[in-house]
Structures are given as structure tokens and as C-alpha cells.
N, C-alpha and C. Protein backbone atom coordinates (compact mmCIF):
# COMPACT_ATOMS: atom_id res chain seq x y z
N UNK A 1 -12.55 20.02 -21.17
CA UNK A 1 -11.18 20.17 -20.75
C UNK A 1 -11.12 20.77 -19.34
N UNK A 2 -11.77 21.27 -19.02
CA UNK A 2 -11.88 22.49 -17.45
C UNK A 2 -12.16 21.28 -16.41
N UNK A 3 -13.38 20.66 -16.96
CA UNK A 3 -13.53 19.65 -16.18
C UNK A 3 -12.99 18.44 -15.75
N UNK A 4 -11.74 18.21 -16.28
CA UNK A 4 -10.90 17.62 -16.39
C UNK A 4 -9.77 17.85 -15.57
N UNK A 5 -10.30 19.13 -15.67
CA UNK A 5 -8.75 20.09 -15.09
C UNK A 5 -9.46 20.22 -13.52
N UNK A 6 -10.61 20.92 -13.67
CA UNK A 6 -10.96 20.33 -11.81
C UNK A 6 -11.15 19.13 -11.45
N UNK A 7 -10.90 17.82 -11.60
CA UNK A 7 -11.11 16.99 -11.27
C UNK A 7 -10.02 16.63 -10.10
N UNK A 8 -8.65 17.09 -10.81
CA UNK A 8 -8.03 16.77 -9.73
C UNK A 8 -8.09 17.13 -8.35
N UNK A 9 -8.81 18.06 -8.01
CA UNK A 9 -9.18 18.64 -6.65
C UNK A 9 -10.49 17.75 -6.07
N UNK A 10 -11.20 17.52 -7.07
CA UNK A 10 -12.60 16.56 -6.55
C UNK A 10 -12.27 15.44 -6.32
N UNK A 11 -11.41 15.01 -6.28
CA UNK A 11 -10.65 13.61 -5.72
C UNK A 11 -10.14 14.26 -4.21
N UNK A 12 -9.66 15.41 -3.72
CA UNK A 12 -9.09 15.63 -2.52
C UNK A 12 -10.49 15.74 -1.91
N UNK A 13 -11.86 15.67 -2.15
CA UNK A 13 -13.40 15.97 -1.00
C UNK A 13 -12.96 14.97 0.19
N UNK A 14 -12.38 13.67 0.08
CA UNK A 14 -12.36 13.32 0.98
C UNK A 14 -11.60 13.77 2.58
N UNK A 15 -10.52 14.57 1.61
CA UNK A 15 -9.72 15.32 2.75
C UNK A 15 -10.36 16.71 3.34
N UNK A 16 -11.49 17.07 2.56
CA UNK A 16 -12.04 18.29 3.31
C UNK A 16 -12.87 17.69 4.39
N UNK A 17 -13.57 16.75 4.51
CA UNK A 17 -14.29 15.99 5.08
C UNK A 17 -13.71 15.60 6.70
N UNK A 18 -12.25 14.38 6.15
CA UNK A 18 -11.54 14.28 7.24
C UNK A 18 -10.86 15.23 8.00
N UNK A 19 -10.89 16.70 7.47
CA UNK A 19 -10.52 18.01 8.08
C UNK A 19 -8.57 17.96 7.91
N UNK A 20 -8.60 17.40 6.84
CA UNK A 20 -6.88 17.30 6.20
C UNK A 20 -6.22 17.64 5.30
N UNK A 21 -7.22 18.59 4.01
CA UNK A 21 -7.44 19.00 3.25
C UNK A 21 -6.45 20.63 3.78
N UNK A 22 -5.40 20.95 3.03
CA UNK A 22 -4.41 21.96 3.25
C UNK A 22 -5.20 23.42 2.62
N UNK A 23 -5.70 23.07 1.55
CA UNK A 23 -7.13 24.26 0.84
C UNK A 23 -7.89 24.10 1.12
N UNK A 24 -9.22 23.93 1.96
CA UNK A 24 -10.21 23.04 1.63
C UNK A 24 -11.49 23.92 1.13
N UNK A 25 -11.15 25.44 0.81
CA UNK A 25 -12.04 26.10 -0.15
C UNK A 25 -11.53 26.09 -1.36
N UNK A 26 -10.29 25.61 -2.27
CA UNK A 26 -9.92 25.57 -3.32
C UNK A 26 -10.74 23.78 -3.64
N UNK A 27 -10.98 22.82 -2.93
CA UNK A 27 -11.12 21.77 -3.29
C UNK A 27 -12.87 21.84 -3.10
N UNK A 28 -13.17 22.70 -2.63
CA UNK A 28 -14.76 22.82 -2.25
C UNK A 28 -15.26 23.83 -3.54
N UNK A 29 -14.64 24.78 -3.88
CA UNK A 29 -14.94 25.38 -5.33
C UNK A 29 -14.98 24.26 -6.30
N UNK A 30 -13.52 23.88 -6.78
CA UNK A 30 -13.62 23.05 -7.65
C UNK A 30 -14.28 21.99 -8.02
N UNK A 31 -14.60 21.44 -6.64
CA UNK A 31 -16.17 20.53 -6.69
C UNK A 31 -17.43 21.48 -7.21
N UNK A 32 -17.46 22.48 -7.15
CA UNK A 32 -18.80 22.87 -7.47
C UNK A 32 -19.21 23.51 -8.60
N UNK A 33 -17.09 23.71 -9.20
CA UNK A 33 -16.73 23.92 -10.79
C UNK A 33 -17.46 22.69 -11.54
N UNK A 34 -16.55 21.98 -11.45
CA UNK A 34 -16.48 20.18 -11.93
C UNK A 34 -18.46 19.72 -12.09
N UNK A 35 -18.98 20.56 -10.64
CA UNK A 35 -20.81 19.94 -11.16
C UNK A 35 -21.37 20.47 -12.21
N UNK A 36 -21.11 21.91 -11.93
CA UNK A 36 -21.20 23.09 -12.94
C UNK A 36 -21.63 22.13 -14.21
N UNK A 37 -19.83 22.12 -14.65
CA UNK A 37 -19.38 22.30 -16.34
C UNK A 37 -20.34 20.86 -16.75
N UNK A 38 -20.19 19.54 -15.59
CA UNK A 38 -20.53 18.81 -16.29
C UNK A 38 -22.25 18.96 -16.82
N UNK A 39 -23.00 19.40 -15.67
CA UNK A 39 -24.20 19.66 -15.74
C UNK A 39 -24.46 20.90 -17.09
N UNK A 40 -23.63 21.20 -17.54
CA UNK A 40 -23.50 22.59 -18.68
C UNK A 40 -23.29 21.37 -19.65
N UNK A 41 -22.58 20.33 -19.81
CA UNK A 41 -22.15 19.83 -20.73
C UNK A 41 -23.66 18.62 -21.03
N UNK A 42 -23.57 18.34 -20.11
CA UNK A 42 -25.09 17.02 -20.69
C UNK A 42 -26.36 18.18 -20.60
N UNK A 43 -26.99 19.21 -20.62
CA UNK A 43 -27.43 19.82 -21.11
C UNK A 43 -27.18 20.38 -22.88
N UNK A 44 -25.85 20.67 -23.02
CA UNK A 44 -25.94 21.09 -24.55
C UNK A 44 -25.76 19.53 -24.95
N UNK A 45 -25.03 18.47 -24.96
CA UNK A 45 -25.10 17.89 -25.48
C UNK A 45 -26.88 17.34 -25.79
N UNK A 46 -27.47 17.05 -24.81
CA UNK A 46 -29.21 17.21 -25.16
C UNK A 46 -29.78 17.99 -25.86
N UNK A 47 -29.32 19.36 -26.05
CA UNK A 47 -29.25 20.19 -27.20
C UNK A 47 -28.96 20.13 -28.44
N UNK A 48 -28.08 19.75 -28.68
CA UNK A 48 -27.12 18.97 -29.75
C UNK A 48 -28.37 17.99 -30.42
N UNK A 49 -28.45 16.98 -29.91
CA UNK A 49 -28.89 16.00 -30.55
C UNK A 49 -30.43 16.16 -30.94
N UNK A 50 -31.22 17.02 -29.38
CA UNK A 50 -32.57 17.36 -29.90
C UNK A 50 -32.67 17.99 -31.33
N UNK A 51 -31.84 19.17 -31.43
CA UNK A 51 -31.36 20.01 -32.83
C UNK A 51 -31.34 19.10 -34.03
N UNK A 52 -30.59 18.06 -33.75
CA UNK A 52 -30.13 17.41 -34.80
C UNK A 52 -31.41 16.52 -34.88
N UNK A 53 -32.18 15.74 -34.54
CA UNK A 53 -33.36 15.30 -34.61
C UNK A 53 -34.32 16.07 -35.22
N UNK A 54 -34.59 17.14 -35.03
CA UNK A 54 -35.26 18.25 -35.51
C UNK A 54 -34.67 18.38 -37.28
N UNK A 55 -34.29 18.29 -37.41
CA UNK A 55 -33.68 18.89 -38.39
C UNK A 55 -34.02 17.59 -39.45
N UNK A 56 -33.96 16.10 -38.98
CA UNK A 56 -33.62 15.08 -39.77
C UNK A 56 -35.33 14.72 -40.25
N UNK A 57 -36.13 15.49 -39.11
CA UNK A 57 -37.40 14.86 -39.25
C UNK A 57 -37.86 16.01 -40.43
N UNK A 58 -37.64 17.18 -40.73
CA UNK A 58 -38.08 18.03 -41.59
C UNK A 58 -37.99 17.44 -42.88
């Protein structure tokens, strides 16, 4: 859900770039929110399933 919720700012990178960007440390965080969570999220989910593999082979 968070990541979802920063997304809408990771769509404005292009305006930090073109130097048009009205925040362009609120849209430069949230890009680095948004890598964060997702990189947090396909980690447990690899967790998740290793677990659950584990478990099926016992």
C-alpha cells in the first residue's frame, strides 16, 4: 500500500531531471521510498515461499 502511495511522486523524476519539479526532494525521497518497500517486498515474498517449500518437503 505505501508503495503505491509513493508512486505518485516517482512518476514526477522526470520533472526533477528537467529542473521543473516544484519539490524535487519530496519526489527524490519518494523514489528512494518506492525502491526501498519494493525491494523489502520481493525479498519477504522469497521468504514466504522458501518457508513454505521447506515445510512441504518435511
Amino acid at each position: 500500500m505505501a508503495a503505491l502511495g509513493s508512486l505518485m511522486n516517482v512518476v514526477r523524476i522526470g520533472e526533477v531531471f528537467a529542473g521543473t519539479a516544484q519539490r524535487p526532494s519530496a519526489v527524490i525521497v519518494s523514489t528512494v521510498l518506492f525502491v526501498l518497500l519494493v525491494a523489502y517486498l520481493v525479498v519477504a515474498g522469497r521468504a514466504i515461499l522458501a518457508g513454505r517449500n521447506r515445510s512441504n518437503v518435511s
